[in-house]
N, C-alpha and C. Protein backbone atom coordinates (compact mmCIF):
# COMPACT_ATOMS: atom_id res chain seq x y z
N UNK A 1 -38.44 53.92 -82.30
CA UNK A 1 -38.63 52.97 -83.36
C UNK A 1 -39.31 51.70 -82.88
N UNK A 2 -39.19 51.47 -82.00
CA UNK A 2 -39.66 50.00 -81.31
C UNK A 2 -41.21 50.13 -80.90
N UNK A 3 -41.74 51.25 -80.31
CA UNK A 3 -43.04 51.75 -80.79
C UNK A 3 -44.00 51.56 -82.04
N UNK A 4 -43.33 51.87 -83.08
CA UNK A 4 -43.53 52.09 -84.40
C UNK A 4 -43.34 50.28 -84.68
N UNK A 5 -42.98 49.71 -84.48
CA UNK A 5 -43.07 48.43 -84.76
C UNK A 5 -44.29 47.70 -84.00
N UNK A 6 -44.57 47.89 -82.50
CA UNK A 6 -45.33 47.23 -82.27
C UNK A 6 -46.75 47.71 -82.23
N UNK A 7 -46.57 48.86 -83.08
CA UNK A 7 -47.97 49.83 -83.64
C UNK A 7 -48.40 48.76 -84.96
N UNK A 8 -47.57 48.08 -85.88
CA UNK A 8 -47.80 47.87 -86.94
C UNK A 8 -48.20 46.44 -86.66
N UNK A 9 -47.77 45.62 -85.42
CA UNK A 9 -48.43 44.49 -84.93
C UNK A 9 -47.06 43.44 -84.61
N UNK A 10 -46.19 44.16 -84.78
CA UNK A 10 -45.26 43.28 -85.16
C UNK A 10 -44.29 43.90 -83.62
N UNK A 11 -43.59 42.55 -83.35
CA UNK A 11 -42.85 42.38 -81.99
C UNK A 11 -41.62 42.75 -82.32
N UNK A 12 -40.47 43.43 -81.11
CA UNK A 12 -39.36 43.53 -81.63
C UNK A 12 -38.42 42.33 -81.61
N UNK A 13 -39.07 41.43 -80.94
CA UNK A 13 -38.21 40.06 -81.29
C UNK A 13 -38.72 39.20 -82.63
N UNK A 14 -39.79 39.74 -83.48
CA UNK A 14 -39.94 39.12 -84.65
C UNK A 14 -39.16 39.13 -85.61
N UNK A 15 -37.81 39.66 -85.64
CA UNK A 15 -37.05 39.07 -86.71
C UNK A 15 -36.06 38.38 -86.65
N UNK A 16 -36.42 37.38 -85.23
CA UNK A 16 -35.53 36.64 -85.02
C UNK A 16 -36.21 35.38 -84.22
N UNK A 17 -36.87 34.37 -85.45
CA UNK A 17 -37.69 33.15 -85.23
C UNK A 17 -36.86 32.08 -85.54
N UNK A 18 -37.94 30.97 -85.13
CA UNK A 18 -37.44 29.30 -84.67
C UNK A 18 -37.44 28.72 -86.45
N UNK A 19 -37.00 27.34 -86.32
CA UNK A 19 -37.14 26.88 -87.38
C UNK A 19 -38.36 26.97 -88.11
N UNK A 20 -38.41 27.26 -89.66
CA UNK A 20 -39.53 27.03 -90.44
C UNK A 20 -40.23 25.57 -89.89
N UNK A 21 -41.45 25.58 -89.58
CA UNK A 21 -42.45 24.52 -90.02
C UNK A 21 -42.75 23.70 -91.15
N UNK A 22 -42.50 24.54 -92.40
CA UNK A 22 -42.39 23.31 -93.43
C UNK A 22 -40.92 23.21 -93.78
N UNK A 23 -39.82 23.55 -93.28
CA UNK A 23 -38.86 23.04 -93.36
C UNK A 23 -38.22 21.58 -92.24
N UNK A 24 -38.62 22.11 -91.12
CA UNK A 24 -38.46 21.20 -90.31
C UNK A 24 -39.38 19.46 -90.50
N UNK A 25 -40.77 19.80 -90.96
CA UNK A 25 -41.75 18.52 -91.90
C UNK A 25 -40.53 18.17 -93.00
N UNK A 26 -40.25 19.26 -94.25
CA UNK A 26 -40.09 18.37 -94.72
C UNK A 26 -38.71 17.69 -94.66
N UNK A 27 -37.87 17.85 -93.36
CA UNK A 27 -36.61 17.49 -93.11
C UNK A 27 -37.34 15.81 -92.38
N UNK A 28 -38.15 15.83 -91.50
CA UNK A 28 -38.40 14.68 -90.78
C UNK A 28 -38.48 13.81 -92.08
N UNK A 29 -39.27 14.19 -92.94
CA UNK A 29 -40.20 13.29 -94.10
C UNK A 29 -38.84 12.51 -94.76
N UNK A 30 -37.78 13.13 -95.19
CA UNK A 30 -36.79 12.95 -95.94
C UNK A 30 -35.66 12.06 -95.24
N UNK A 31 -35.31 12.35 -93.94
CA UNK A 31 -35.08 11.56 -92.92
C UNK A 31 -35.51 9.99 -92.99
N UNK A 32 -36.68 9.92 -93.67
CA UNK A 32 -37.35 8.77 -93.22
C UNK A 32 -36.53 7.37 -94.20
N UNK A 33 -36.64 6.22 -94.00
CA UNK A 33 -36.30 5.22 -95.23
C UNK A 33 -37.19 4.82 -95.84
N UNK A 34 -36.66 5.30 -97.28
CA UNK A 34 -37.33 5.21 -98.47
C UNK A 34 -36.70 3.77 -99.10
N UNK A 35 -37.33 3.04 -100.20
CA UNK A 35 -36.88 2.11 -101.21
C UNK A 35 -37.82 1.92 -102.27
N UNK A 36 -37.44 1.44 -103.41
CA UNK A 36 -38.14 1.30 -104.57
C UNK A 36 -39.31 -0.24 -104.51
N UNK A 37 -40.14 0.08 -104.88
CA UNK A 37 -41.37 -1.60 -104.53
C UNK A 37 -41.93 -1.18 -106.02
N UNK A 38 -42.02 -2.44 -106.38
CA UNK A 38 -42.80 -2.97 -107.61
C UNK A 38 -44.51 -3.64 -107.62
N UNK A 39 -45.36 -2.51 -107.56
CA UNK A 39 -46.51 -3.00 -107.41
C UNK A 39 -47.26 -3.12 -108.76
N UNK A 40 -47.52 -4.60 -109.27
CA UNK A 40 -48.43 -4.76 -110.58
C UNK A 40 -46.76 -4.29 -111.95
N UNK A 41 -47.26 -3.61 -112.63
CA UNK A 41 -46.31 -2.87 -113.85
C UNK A 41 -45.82 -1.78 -113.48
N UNK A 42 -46.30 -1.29 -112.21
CA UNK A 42 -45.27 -0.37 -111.74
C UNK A 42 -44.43 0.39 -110.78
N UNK A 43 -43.13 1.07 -110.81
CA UNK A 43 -42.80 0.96 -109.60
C UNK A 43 -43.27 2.32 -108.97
N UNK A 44 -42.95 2.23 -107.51
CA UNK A 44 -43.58 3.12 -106.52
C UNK A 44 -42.22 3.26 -105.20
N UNK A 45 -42.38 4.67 -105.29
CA UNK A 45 -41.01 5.08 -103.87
C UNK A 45 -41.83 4.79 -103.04
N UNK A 46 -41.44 3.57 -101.56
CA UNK A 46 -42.23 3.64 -100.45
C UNK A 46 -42.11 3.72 -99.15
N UNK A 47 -42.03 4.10 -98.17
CA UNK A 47 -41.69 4.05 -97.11
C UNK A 47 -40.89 2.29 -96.36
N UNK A 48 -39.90 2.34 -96.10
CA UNK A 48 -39.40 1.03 -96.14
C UNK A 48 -39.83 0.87 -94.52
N UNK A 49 -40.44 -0.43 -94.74
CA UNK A 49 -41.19 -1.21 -93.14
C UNK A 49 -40.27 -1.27 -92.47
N UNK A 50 -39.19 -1.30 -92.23
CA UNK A 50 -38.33 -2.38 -91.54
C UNK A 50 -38.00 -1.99 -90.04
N UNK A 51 -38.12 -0.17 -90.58
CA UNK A 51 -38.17 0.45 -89.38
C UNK A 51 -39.68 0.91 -89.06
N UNK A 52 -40.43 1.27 -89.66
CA UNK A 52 -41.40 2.60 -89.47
C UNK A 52 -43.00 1.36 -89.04
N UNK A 53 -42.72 0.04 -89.27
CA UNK A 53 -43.93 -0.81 -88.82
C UNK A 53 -44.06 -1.04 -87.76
N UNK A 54 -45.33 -0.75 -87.01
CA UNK A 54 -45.93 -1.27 -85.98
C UNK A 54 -45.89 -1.98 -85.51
N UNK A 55 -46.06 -2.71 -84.14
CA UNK A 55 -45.97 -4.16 -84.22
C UNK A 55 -47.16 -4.90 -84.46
N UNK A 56 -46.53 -6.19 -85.22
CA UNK A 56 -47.68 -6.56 -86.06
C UNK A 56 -48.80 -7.59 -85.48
N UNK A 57 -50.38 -6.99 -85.78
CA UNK A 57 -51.10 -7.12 -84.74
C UNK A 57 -51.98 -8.75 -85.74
N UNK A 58 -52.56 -9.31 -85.02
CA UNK A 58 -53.18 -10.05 -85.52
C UNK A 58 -54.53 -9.79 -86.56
N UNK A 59 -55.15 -8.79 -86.75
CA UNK A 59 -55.84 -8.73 -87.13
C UNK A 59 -55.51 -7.33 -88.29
N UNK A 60 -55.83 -7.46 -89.62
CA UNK A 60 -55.17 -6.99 -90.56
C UNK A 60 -56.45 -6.32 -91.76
N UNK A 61 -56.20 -5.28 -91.80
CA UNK A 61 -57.40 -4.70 -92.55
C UNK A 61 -58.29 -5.92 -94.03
N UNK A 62 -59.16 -5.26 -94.37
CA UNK A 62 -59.81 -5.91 -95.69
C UNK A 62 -59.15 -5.36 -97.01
N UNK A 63 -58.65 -4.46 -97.01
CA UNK A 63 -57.92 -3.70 -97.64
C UNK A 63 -56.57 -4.63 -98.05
N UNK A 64 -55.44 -4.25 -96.68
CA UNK A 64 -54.40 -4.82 -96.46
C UNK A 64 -54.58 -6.83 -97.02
N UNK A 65 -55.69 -7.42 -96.24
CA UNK A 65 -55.17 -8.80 -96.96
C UNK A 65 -55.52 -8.84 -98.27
N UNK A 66 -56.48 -8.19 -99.03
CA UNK A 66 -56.41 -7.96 -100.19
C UNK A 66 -55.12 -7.57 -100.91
N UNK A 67 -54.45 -6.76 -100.76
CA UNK A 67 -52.99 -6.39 -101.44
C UNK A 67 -52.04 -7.74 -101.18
N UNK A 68 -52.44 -8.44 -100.07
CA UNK A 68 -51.40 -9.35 -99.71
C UNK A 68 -51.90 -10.59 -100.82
N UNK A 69 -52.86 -10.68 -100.60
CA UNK A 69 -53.55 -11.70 -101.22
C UNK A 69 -52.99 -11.90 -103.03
N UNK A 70 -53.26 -10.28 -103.70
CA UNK A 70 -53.04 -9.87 -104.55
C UNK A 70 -51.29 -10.39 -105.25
N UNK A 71 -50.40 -10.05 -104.08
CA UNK A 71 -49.48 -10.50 -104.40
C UNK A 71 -49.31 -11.67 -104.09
N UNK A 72 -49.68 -12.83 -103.26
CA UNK A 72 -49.45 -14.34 -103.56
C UNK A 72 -50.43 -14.93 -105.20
N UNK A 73 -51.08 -13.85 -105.70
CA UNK A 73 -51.62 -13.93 -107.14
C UNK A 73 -50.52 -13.99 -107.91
N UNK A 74 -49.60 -12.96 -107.90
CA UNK A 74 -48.45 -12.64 -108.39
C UNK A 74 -47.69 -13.95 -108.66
N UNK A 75 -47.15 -13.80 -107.40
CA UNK A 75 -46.32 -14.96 -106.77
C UNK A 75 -46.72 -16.32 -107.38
N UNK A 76 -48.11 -16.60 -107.84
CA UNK A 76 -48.66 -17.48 -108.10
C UNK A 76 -48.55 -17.87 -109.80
N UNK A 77 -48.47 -16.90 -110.43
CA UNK A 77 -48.32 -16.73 -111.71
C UNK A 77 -47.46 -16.90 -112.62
N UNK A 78 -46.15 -16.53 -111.31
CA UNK A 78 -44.81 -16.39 -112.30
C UNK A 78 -44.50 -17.50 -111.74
N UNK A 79 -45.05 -18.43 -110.60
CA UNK A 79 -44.20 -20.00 -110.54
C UNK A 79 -44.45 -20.54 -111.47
N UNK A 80 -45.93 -21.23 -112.39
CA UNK A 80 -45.89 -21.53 -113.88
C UNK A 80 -45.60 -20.57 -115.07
N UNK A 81 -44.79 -20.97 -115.72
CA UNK A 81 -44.47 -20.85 -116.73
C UNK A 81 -45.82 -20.40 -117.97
N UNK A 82 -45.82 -19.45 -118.77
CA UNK A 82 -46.89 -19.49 -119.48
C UNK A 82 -48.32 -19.80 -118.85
N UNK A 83 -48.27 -18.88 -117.66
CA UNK A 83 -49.70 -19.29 -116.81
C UNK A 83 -50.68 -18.12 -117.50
N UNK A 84 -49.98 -17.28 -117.63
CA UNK A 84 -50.53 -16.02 -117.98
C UNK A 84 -51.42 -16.25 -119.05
N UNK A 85 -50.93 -16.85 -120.24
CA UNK A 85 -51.64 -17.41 -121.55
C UNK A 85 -52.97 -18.50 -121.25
N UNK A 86 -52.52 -18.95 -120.37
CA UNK A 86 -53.43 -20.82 -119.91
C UNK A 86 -54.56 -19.81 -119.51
N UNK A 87 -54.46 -19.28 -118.61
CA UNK A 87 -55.80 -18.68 -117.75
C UNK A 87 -55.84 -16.84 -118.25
N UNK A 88 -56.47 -16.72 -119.18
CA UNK A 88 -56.04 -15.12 -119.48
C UNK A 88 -57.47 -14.49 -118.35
N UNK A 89 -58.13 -14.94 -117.72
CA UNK A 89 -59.43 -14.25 -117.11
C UNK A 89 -58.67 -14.00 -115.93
N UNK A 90 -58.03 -14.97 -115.45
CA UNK A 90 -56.94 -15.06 -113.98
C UNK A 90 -55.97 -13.75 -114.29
N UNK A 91 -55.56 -13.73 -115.37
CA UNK A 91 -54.34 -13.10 -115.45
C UNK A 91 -55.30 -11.65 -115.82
N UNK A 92 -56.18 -11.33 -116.16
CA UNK A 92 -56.99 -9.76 -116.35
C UNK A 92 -57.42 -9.18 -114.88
N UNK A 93 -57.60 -10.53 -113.77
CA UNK A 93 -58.06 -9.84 -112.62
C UNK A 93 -57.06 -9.50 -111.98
N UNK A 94 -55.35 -9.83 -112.31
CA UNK A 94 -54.95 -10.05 -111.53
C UNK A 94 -53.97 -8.27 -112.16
N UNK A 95 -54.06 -8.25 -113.21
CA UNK A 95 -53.83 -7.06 -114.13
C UNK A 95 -54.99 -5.97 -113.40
N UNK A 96 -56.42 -6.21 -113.51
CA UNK A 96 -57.05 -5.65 -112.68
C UNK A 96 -56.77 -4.36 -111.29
N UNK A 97 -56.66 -6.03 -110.76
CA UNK A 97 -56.50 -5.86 -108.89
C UNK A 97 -54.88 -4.71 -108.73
N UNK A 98 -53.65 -4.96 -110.13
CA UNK A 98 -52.75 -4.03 -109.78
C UNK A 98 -53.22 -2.31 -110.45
N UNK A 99 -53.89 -2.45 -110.74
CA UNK A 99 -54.92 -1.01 -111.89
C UNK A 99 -55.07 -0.21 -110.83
N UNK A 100 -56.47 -1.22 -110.27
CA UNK A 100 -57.55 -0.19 -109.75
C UNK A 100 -57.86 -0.75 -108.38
N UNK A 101 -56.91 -2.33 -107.49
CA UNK A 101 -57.13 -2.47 -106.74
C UNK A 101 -58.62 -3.20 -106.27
N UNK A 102 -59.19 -2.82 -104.54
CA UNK A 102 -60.55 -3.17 -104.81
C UNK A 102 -61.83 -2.83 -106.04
N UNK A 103 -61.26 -1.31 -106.49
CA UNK A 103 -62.41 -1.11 -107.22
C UNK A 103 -62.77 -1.85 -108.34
N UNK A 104 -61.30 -2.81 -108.74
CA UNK A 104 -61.76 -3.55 -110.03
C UNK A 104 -62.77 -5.03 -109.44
N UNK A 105 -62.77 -5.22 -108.60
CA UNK A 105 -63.89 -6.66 -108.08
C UNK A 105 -65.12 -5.94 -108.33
N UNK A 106 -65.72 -4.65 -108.25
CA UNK A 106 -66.64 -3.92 -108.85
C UNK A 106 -66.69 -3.90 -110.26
N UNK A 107 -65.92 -3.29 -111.22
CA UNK A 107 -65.79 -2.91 -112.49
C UNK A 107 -65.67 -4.26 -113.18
N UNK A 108 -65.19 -5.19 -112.93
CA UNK A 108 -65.11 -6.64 -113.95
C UNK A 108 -66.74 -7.40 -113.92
N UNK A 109 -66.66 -7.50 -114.83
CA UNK A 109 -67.54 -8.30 -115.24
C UNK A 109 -68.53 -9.56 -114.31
N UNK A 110 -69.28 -10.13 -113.84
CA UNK A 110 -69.56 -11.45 -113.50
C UNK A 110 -68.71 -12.27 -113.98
N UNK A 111 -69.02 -12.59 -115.37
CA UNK A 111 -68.33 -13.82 -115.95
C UNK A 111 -66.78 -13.71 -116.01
N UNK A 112 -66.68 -12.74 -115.93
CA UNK A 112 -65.13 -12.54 -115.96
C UNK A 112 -64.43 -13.26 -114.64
N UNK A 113 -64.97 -12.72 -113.34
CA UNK A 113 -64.99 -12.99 -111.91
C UNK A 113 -65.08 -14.36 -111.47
N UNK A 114 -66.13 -14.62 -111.88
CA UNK A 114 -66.66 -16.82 -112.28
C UNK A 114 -65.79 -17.33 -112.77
N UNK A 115 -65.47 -17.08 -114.24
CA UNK A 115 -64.50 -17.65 -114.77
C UNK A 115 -62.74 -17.70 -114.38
N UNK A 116 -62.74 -16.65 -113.70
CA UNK A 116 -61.36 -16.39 -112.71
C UNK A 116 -61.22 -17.14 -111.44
N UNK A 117 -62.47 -17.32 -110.95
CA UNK A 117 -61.86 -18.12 -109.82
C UNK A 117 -61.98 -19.73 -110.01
N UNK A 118 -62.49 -20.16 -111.12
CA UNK A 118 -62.23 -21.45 -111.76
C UNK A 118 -60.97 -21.63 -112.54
N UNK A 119 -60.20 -20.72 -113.02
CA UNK A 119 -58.76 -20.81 -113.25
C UNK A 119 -57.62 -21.06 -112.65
N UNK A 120 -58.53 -19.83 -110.86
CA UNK A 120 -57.31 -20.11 -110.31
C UNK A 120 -57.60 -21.51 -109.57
N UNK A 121 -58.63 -22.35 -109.18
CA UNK A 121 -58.75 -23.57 -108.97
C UNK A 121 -58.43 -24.44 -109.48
N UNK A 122 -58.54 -24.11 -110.86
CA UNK A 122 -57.34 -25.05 -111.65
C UNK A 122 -55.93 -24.93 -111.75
N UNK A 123 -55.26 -24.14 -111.05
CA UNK A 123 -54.15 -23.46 -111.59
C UNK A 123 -53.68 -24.28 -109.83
N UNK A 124 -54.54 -23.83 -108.77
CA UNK A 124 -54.11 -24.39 -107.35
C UNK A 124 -53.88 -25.91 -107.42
N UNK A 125 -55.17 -26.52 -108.14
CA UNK A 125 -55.44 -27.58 -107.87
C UNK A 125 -56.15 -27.91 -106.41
N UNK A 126 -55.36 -29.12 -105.90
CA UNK A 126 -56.67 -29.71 -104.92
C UNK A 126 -55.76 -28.94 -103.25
N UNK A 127 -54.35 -28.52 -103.71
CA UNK A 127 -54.65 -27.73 -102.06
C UNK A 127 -54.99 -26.35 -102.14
N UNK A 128 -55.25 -26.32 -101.61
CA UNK A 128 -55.68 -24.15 -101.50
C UNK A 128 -54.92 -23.33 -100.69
N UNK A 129 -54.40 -22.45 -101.47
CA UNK A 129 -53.69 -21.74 -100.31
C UNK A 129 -54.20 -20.09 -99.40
N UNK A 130 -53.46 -20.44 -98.17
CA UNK A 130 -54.75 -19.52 -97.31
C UNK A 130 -54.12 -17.92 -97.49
N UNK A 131 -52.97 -17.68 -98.03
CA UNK A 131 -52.87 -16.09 -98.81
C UNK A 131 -53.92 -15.82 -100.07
N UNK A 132 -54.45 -16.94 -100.74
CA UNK A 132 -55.57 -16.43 -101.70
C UNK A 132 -56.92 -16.56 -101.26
N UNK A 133 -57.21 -17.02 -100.05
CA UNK A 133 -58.39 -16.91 -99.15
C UNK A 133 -59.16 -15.69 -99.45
N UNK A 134 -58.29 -14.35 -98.84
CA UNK A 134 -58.97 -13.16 -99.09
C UNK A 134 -59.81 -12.71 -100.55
N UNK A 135 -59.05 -13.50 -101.32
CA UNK A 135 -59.34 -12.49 -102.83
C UNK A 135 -60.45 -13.77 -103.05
N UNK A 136 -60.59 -15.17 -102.44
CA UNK A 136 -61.55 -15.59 -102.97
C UNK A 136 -63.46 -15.39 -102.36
N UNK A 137 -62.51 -14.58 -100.88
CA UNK A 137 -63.84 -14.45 -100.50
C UNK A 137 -64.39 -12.84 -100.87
N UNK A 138 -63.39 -11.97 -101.36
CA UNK A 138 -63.91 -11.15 -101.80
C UNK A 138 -64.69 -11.01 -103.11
N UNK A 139 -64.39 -11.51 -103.65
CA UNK A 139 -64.61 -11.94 -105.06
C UNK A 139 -65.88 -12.87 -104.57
N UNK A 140 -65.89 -13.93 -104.17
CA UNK A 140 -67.03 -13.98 -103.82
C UNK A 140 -67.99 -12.91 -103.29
N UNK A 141 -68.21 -12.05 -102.16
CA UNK A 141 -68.77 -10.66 -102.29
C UNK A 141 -69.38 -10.21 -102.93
N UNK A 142 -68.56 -9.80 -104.00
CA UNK A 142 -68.58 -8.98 -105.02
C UNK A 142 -69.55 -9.69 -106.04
N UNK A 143 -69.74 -11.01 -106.06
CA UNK A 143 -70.54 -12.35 -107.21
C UNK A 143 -71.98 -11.66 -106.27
N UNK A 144 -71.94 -12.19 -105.13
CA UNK A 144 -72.98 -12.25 -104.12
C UNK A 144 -73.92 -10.63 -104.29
N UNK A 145 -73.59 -9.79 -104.29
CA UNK A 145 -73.31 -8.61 -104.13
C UNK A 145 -74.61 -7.83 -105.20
N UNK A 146 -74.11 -8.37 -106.76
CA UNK A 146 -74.48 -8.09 -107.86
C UNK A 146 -75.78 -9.02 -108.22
N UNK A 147 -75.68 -10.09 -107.66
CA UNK A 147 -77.19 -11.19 -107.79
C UNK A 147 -78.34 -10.86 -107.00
N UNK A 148 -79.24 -10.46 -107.39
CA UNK A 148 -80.59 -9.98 -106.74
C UNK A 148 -81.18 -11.70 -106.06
N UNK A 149 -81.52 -10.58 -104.60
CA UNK A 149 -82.08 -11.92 -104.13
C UNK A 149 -83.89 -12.14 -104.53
N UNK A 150 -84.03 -13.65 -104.68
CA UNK A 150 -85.46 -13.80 -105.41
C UNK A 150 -86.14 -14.60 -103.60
N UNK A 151 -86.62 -13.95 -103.18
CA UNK A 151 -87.62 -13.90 -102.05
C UNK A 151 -89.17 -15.08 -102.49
N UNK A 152 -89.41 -14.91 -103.60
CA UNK A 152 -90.18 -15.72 -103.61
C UNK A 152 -90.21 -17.04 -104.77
N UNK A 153 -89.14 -17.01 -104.60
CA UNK A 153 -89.01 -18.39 -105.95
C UNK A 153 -88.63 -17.56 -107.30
N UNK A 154 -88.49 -18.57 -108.27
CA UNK A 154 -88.00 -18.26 -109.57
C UNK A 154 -89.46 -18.42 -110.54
N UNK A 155 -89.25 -17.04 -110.09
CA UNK A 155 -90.51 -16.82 -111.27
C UNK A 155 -90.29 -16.55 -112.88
N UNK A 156 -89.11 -16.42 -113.26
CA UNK A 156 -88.95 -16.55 -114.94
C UNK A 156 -89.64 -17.69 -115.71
N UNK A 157 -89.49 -18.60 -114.85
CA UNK A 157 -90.58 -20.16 -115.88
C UNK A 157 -91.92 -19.83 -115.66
N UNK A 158 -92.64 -18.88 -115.01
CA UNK A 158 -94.04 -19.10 -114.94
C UNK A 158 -94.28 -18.54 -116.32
N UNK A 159 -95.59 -19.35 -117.27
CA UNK A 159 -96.39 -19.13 -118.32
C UNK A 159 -97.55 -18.51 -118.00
N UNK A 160 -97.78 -17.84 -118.41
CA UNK A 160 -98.89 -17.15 -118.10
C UNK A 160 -100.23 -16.96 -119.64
N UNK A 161 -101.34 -17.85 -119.37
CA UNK A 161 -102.43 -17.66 -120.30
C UNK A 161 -103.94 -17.41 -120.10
N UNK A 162 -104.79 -17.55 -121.03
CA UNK A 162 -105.84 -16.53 -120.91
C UNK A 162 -106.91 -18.07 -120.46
N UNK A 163 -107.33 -18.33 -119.90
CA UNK A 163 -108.87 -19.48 -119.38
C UNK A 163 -109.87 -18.95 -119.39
N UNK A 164 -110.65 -19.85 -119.78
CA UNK A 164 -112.00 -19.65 -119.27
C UNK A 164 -112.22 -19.89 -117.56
N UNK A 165 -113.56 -19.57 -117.25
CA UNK A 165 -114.37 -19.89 -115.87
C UNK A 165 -113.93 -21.51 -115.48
N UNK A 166 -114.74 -22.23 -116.09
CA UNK A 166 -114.69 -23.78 -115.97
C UNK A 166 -113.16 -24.45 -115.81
N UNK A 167 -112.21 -23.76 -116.97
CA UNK A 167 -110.82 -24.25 -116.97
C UNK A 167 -110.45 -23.59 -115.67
N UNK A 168 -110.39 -22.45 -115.12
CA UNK A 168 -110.04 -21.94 -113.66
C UNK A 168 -110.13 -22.42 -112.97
N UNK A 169 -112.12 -22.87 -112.57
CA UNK A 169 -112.24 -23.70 -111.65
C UNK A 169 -111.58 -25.57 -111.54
N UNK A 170 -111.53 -26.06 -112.75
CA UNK A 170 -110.84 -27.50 -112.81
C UNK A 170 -109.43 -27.35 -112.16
N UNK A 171 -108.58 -26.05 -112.53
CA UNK A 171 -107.15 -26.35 -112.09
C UNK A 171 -107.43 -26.15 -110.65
N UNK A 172 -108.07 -24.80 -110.14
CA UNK A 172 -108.06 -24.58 -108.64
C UNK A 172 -108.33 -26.09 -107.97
N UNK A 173 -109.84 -26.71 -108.75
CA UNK A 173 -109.87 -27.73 -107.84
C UNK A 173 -108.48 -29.05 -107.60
N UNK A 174 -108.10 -28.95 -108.67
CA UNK A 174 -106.38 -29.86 -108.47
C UNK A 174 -105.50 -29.37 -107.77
N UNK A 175 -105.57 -28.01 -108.13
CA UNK A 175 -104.23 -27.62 -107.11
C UNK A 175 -104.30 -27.35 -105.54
N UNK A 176 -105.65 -27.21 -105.02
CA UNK A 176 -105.74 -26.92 -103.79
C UNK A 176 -106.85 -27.98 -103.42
N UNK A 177 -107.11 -29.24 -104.06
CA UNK A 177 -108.02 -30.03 -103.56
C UNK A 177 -108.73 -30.23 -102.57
N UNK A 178 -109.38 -29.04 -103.89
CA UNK A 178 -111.09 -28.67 -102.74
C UNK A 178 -111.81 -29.31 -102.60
N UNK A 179 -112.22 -30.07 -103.36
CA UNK A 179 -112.96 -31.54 -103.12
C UNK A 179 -112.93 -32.02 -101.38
N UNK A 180 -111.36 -32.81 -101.75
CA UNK A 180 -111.35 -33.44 -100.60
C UNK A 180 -111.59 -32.43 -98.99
N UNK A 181 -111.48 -30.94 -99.35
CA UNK A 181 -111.26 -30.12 -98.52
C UNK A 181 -112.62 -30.17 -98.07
N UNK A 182 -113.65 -29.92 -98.95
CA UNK A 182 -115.09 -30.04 -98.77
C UNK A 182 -115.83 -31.13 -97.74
N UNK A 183 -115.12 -32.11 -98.29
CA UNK A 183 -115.71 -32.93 -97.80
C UNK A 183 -115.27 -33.47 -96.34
N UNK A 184 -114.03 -33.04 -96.16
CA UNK A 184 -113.78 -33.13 -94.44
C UNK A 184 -114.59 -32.08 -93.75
N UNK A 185 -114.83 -30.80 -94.01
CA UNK A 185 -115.35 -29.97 -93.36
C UNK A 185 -116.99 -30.46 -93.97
N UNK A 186 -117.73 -31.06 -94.34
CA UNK A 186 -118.54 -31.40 -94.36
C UNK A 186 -119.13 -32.89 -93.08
N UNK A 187 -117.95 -33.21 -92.90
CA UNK A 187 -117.67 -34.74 -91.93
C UNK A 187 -117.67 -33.65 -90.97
N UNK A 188 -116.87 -32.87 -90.28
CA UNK A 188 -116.33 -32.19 -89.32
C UNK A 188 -117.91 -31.86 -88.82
N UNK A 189 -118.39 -30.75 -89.62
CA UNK A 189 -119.18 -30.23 -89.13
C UNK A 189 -120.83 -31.26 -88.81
N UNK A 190 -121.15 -32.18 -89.81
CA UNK A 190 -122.35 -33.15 -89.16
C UNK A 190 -122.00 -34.10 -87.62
N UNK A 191 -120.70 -34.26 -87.47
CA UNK A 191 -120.19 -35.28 -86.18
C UNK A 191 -119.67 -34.83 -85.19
N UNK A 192 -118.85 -33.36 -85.90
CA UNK A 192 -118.59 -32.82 -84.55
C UNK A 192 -116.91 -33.34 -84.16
N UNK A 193 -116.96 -34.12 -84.96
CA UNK A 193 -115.03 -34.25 -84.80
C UNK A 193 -114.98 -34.52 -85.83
N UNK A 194 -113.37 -34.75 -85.91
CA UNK A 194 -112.64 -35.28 -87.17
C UNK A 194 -112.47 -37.04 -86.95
N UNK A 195 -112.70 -37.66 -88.38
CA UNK A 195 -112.69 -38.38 -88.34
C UNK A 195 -111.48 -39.04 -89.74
N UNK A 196 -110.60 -39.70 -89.59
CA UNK A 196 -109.86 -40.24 -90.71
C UNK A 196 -110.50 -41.18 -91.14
N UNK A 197 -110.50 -41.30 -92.55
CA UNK A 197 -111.38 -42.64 -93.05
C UNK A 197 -109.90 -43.50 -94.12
N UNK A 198 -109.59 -44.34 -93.75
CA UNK A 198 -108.50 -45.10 -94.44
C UNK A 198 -108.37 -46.29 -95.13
C-alpha cells in the first residue's frame, strides 16, 4: 500500500501536516490590537499604535502629515462654535480631505481651494499653526499645479488690428527708435568711434 501512495505522488507521512498557513496568518492578524478611530463621519477598526509603531523617525511621509494636518483641521473646527456655518468652503475641504483624502486637493475646485485657505486665515488669525503647514502647502501645490505658466508675458491684453504701410512704419519707428538708431550708426561709421553728443 505505501507504494501505491507514493505512485500517486503523495508521501506516507502526508497525512500528518504542520499548522495550516492561513490559519496560523489569520491567528497572528487577530492576535494583534485592534480599536475603534473616527476618521471624518466615519468609523474605522484600526490597528492600535501603542504597540505595533515604529520608532518615531523624524521625517514623516507627504501622505502621513497630510492626515495629521487634516486632523488639526478637525481639531480646529470644533474649538469654534458654529465655525462650520462661518466658513462653509473651509468646512467642504475639510469634508473633502475626510472623502477622498489627497485626491480631493485635485477634484475641488480653484476657487473653492482660494477661498478655503482665506477662511482658514481668518479662522487662525495672526498666529499660524505649524500642524496646518502641510495642508497649506499642499493646497498651495495643487493652486500652483493647475495655473499654466505664461513664459512670455500676459498676452490676453494684446489688441490686435489691421494698418496700413505708413501706420507700421510710424509705430516701428517709436517703438524701436530707429531714427535715433540711424543716426548713431551713421556717426559711428563716418568717425570711426562712438561719440555721445549731450
Amino acid at each position: 500500500m505505501p507504494a501505491a501512495n507514493a505512485r500517486n505522488g503523495k508521501s506516507a507521512t502526508s497525512g500528518k501536516r504542520g499548522p495550516n498557513p492561513l490559519a496560523k496568518w489569520a491567528n497572528k492578524l487577530f492576535r494583534r490590537p485592534l480599536k475603534l478611530k473616527r476618521i471624518g463621519w466615519q468609523w474605522h477598526v484600526v490597528f492600535d499604535e501603542t504597540r505595533l509603531q515604529a520608532p518615531n523617525s523624524k521625517g514623516t511621509s507627504r501622505g502621513e502629515a497630510l492626515r495629521m494636518a487634516h486632523e488639526a483641521l478637525q481639531l480646529l473646527l470644533t474649538q469654534h462654535e458654529d465655525a462650520r456655518h462661518v466658513v462653509p468652503h473651509l468646512s467642504h475641504l475639510e469634508h473633502a480631505l475626510a472623502r477622498s483624502g489627497s485626491r480631493a486637493l485635485i477634484e475641488l475646485p480653484d476657487k473653492v481651494l482660494k477661498r478655503a485657505m482665506e477662511q482658514l486665515d481668518m479662522l487662525e488669525g495672526v498666529r499660524r499653526s505649524d500642524d496646518l503647514m502641510p495642508l497649506r502647502m499642499r493646497v498651495d501645490e495643487s493652486l500652483r499645479r493647475r495655473t499654466p505658466v505664461n513664459l512670455r508675458g500676459d498676452i490676453a491684453n494684446i489688441e490686435v488690428q489691421e494698418a496700413s504701410a505708413s501706420q507700421f512704419d510710424e509705430a516701428e519707428v517709436s517703438w524701436t527708435n530707429r531714427m535715433e538708431l540711424d543716426a548713431i550708426y551713421a556717426q559711428v561709421t563716418s568717425t570711426g568711434a562712438l561719440t555721445t553728443t549731450k
